[in-house]
Protein backbone atom coordinates (compact mmCIF):
# COMPACT_ATOMS: atom_id res chain seq x y z
CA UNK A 1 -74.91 -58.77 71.04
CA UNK A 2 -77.60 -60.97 71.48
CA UNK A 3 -80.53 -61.24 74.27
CA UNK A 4 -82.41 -64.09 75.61
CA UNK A 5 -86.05 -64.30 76.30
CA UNK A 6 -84.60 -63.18 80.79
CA UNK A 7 -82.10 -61.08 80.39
CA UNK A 8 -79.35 -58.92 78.33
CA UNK A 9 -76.29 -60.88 77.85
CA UNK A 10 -72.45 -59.16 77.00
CA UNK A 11 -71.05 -55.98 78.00
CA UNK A 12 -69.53 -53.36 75.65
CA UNK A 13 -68.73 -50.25 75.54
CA UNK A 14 -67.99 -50.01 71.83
CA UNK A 15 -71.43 -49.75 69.13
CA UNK A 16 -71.93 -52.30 66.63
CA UNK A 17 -73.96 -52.67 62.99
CA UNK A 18 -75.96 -56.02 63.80
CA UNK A 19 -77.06 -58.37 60.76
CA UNK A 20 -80.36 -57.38 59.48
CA UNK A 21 -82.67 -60.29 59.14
CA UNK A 22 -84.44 -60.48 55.44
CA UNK A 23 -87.48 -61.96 54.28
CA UNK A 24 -88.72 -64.86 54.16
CA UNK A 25 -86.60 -65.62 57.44
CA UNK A 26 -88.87 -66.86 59.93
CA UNK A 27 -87.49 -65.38 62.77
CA UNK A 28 -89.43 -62.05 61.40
CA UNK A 29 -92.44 -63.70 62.17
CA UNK A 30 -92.21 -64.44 65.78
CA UNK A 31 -94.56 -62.03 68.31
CA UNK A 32 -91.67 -59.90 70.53
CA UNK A 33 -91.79 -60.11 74.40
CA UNK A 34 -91.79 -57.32 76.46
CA UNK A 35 -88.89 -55.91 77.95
CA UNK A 36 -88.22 -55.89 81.90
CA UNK A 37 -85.82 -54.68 82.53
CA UNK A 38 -84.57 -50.97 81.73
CA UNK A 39 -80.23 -51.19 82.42
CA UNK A 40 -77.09 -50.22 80.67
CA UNK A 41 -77.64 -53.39 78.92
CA UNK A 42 -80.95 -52.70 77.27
CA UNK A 43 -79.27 -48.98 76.44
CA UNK A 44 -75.65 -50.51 75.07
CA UNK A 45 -78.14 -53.18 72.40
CA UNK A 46 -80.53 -49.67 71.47
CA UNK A 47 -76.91 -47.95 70.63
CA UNK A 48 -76.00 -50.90 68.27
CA UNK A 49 -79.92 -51.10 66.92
CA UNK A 50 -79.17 -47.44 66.51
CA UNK A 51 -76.22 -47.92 64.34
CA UNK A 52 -77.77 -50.36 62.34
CA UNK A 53 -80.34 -48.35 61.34
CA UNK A 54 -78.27 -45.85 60.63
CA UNK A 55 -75.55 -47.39 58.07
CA UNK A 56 -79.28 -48.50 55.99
CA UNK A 57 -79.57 -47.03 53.06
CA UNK A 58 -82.07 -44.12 53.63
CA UNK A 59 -83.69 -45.96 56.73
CA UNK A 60 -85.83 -44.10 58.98
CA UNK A 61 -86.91 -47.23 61.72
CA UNK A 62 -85.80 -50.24 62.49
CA UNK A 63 -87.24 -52.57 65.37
CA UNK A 64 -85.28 -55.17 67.19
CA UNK A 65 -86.67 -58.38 65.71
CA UNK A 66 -85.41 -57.37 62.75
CA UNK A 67 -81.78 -57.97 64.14
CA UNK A 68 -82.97 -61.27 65.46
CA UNK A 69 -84.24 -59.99 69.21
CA UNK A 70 -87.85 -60.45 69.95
CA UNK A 71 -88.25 -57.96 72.01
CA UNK A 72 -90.73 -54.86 72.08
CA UNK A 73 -88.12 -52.30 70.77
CA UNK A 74 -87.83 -50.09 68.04
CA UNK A 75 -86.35 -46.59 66.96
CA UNK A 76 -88.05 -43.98 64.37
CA UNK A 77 -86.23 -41.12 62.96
CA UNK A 78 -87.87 -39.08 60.28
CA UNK A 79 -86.20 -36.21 61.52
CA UNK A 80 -83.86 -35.93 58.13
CA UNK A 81 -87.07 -35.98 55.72
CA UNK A 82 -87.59 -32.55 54.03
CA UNK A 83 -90.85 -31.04 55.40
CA UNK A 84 -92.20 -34.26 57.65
CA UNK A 85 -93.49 -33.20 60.70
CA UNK A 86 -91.57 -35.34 63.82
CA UNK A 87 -90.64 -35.57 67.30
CA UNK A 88 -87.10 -36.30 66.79
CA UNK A 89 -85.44 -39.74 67.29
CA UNK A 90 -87.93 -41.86 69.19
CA UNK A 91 -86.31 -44.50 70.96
CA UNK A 92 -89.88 -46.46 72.11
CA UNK A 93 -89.60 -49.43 74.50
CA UNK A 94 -93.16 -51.61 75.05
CA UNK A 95 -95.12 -49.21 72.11
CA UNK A 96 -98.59 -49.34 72.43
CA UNK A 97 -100.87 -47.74 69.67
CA UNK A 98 -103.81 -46.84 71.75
CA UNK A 99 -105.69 -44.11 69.16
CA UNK A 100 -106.08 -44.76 65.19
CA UNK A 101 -107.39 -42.06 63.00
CA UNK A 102 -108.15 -41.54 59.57
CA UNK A 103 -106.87 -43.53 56.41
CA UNK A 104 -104.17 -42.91 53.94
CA UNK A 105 -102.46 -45.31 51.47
CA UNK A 106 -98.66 -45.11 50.58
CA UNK A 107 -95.63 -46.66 49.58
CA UNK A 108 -93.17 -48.46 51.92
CA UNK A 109 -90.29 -50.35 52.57
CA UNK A 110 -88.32 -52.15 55.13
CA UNK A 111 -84.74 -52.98 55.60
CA UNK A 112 -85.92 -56.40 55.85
CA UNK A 113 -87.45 -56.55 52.61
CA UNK A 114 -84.58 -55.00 50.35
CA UNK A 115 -85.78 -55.90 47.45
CA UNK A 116 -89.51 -54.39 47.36
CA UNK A 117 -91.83 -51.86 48.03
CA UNK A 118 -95.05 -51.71 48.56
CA UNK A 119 -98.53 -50.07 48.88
CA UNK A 120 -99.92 -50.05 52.18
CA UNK A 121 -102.66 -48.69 54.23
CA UNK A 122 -102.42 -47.09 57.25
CA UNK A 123 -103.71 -44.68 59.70
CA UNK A 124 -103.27 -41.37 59.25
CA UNK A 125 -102.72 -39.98 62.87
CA UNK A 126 -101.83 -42.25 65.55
CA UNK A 127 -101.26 -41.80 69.50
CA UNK A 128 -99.18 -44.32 71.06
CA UNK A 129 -97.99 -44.74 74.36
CA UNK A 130 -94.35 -46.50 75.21
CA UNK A 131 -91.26 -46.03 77.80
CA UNK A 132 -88.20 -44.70 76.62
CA UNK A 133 -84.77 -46.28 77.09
CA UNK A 134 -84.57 -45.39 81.04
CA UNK A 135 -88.06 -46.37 81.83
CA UNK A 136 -90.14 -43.16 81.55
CA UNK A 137 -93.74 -43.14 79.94
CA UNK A 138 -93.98 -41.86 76.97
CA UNK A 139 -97.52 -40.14 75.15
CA UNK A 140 -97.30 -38.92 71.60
CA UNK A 141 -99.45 -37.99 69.04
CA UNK A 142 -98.26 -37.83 65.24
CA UNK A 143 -99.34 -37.97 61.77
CA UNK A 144 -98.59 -39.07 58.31
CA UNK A 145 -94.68 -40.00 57.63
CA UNK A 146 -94.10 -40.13 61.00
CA UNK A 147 -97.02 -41.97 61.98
CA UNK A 148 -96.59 -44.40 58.97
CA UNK A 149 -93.03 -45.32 60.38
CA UNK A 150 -93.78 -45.87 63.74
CA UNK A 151 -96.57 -48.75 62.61
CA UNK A 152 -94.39 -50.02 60.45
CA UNK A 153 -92.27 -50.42 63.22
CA UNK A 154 -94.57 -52.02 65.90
CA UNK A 155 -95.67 -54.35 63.46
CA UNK A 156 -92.58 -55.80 63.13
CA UNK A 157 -93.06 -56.25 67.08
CA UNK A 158 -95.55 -58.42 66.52
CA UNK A 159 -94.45 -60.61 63.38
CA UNK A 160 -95.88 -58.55 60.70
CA UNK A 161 -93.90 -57.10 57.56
CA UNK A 162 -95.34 -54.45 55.12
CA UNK A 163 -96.28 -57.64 52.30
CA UNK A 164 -98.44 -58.79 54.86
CA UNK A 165 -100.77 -55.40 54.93
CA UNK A 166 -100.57 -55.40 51.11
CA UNK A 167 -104.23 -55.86 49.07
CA UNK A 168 -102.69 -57.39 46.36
CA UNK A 169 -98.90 -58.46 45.82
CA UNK A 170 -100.11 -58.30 41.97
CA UNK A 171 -100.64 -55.04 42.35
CA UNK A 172 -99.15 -53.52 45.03
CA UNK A 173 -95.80 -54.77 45.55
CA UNK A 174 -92.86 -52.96 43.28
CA UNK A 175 -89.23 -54.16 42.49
CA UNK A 176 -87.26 -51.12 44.42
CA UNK A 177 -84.82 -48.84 42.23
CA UNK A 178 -81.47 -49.52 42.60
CA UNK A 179 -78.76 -46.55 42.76
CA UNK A 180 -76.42 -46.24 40.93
């Protein structure tokens, strides 16, 4: 399923995995638009980003431009990370990070960067506001892993990857361990 910059196109009732975009595509670049409209549309696409982020291997966020769909949309789920403090699934339409605290370096990656890791530095407690999936404003507050993955997500909404917050690709940037 695909969206345009107006509106949601296709019906389904079924969910879908949705090809992951990879770096150095371009299309990760581009700044997302916000969404408008809140309808079974918008909900049927966050089911199939869902599912996407689900089938990647230890994933725990994906955001829509990363499927190809510039729009301000992601999903964070540290829920299944041994003693991370969380909110759950957070389905987060429009986020805005309105408070920044603190400072914390650590290692990340990003379904769009399979290949990779890297050291980045980000805040350590975050408050964001956002809608959810129906519409409905959303206030949270949260800290380290789960504050880590939701702006990793939002950067994506706005064309950044984690290589781009690195100090040093020299330094900071690791080949990822492949299972076996």
């Amino acid at each position: 399923m695909w969206m345009n910059s107006t509106q949601w196109s296709g019906e389904h009732s079924f969910m879908a995995v949705l090809p992951v975009l990879t770096y150095p595509d371009s299309r990760l670049t581009g700044v997302s638009k916000p969404v408008e409209r809140f309808d079974s549309a918008l909900r049927d696409f966050i089911m199939d980003l869902e599912e996407t982020m689900r089938v990647g291997p230890g994933s725990v966020g994906i955001a829509a431009p990363q499927v190809g769909n510039l729009h301000r949309i992601v999903i964070v789920d540290v829920s299944e990370k041994k003693g991370v403090s969380h909110h759950g699934k957070l389905i987060l339409v429009n986020p805005e990070i309105v408070v920044r605290q603190g400072s914390l370096v650590g290692r990340e990656g990003c379904l769009s960067v399979p290949d990779f890791t890297g050291n980045v530095s980000r805040a350590e407690r975050i408050r964001f506001r956002a809608r959810d999936m129906n519409g409905a404003i959303i206030d949270i507050q949260c800290e380290g892993y789960e504050a880590r993955a939701v702006q990793h997500e939002i950067d994506h909404l706005d064309g950044l990857l984690f290589l781009d917050r690195l100090s040093s690709r020299r330094t900071d940037l690791f080949p990822r361990k492949k299972k076996s």
